[in-house]
Protein backbone atom coordinates (compact mmCIF):
# COMPACT_ATOMS: atom_id res chain seq x y z
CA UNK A 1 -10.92 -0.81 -7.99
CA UNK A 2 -12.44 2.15 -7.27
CA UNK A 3 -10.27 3.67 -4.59
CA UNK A 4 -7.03 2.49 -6.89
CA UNK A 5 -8.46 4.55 -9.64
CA UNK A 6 -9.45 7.49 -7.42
CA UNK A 7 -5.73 7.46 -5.81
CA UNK A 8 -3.88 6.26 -8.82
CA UNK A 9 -5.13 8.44 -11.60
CA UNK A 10 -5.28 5.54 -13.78
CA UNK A 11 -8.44 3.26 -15.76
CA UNK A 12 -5.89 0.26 -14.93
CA UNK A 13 -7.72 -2.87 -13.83
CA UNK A 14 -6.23 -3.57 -10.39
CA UNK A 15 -6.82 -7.56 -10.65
CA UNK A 16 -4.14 -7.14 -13.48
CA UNK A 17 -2.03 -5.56 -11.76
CA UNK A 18 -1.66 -7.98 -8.76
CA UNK A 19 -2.12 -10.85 -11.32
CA UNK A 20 0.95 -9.12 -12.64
CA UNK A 21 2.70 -9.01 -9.23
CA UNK A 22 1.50 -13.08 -8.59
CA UNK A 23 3.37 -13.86 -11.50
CA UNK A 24 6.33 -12.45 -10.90
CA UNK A 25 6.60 -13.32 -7.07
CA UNK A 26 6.07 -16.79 -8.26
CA UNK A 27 9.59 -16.41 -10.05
CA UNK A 28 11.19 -14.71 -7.28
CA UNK A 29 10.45 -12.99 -3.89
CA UNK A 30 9.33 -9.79 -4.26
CA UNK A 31 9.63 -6.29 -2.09
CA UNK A 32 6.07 -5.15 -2.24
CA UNK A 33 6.48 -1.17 -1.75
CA UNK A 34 3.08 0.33 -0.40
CA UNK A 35 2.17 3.80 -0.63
CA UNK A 36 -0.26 5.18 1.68
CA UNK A 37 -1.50 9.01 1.50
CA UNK A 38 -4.79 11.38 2.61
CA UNK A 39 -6.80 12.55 0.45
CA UNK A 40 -8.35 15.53 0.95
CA UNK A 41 -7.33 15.31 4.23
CA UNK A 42 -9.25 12.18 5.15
CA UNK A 43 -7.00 9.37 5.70
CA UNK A 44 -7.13 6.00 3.56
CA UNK A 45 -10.54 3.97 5.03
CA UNK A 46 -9.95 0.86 6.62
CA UNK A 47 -12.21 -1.55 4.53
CA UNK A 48 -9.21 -0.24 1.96
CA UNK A 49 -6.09 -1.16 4.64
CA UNK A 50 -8.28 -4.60 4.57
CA UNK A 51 -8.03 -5.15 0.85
CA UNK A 52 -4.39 -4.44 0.46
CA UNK A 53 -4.16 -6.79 3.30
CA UNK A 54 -6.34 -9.33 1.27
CA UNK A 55 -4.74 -8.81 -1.72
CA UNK A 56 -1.09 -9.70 0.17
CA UNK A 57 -2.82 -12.71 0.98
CA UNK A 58 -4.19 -13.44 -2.25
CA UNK A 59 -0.65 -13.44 -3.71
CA UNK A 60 0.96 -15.93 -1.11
CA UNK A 61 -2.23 -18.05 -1.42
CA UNK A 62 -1.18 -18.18 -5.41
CA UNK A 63 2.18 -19.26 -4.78
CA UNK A 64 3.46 -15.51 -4.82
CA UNK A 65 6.37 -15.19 -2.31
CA UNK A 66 6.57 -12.21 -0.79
CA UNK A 67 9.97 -11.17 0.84
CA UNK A 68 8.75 -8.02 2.40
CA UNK A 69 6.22 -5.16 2.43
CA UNK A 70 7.53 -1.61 3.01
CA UNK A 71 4.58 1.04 3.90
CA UNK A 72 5.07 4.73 3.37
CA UNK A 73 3.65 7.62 2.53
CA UNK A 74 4.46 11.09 0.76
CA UNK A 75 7.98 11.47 1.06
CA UNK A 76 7.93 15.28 -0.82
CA UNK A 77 5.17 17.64 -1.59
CA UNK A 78 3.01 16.20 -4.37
CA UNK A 79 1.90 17.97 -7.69
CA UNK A 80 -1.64 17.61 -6.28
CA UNK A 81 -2.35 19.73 -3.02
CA UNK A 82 -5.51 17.17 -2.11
CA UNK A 83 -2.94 14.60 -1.48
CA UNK A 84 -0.70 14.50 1.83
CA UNK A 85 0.79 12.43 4.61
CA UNK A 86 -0.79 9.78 6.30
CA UNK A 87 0.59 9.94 10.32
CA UNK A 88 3.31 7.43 11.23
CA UNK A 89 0.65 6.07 13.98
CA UNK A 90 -1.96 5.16 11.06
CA UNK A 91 0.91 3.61 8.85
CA UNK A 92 1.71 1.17 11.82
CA UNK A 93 -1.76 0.12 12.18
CA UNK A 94 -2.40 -0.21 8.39
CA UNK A 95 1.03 -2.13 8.55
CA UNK A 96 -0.48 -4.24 10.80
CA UNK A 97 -2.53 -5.97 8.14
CA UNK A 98 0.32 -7.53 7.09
CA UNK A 99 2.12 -8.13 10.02
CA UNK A 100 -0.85 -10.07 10.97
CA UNK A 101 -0.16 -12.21 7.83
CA UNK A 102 3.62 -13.06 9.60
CA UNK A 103 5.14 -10.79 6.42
CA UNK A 104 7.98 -8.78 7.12
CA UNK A 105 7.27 -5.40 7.81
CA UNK A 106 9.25 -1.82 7.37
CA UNK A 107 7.56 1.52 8.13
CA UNK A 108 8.59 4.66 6.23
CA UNK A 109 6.92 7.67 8.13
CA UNK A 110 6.82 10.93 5.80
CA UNK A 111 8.34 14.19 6.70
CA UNK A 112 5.71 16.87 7.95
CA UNK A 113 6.39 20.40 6.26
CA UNK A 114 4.44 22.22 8.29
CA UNK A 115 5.51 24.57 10.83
């Protein structure tokens, strides 16, 4: 909860947000879009790779079907400079996670700006 806040900007409470997502991959398979970014230049920890990948889990474990999992990061320069890309190498291993879970996988490297 406290990373999603920190990251997400938002008071939301996560477990209603994937109790949101379990519901509706219990109605259909869902495309579970992942964004992963630095912060501050530090990239995300991996207890938190770990809890996404426990939270994919949770959702199949419910009854949730999920279709695939697409992991990205920034795709264009964000509004708030602390924020940037994650490397492609680090999205594969955070990807991992949920390979390990036999969920289909696509990787969506970002776009490096810098000269």
């Amino acid at each position: 909860q406290e990373y999603f806040e920190l990251v997400d900007g938002t008071r939301l409470s996560l477990d209603r947000v994937v109790d949101n997502i379990t519901n509706a991959a219990r109605t259909r398979p869902l495309v579970i879009q992942s964004l992963f970014m630095r912060w501050k230049g530090q990239d995300p920890p991996e207890s938190e790779w770990d809890a996404w990948g426990r939270r994919l889990e949770a959702i199949r474990s419910a009854g949730g079907r999920i279709r695939l999992v697409q992991v990205y990061t920034i795709a264009r320069t964000p509004a708030d400079p602390r924020a940037s890309i994650v490397p492609a190498t680090v999205l594969e291993r955070i990807a991992d996670r949920a390979r390990n879970l036999r969920l289909s996988v696509e990787v969506s490297p970002g776009v490096s700006r810098e000269v």
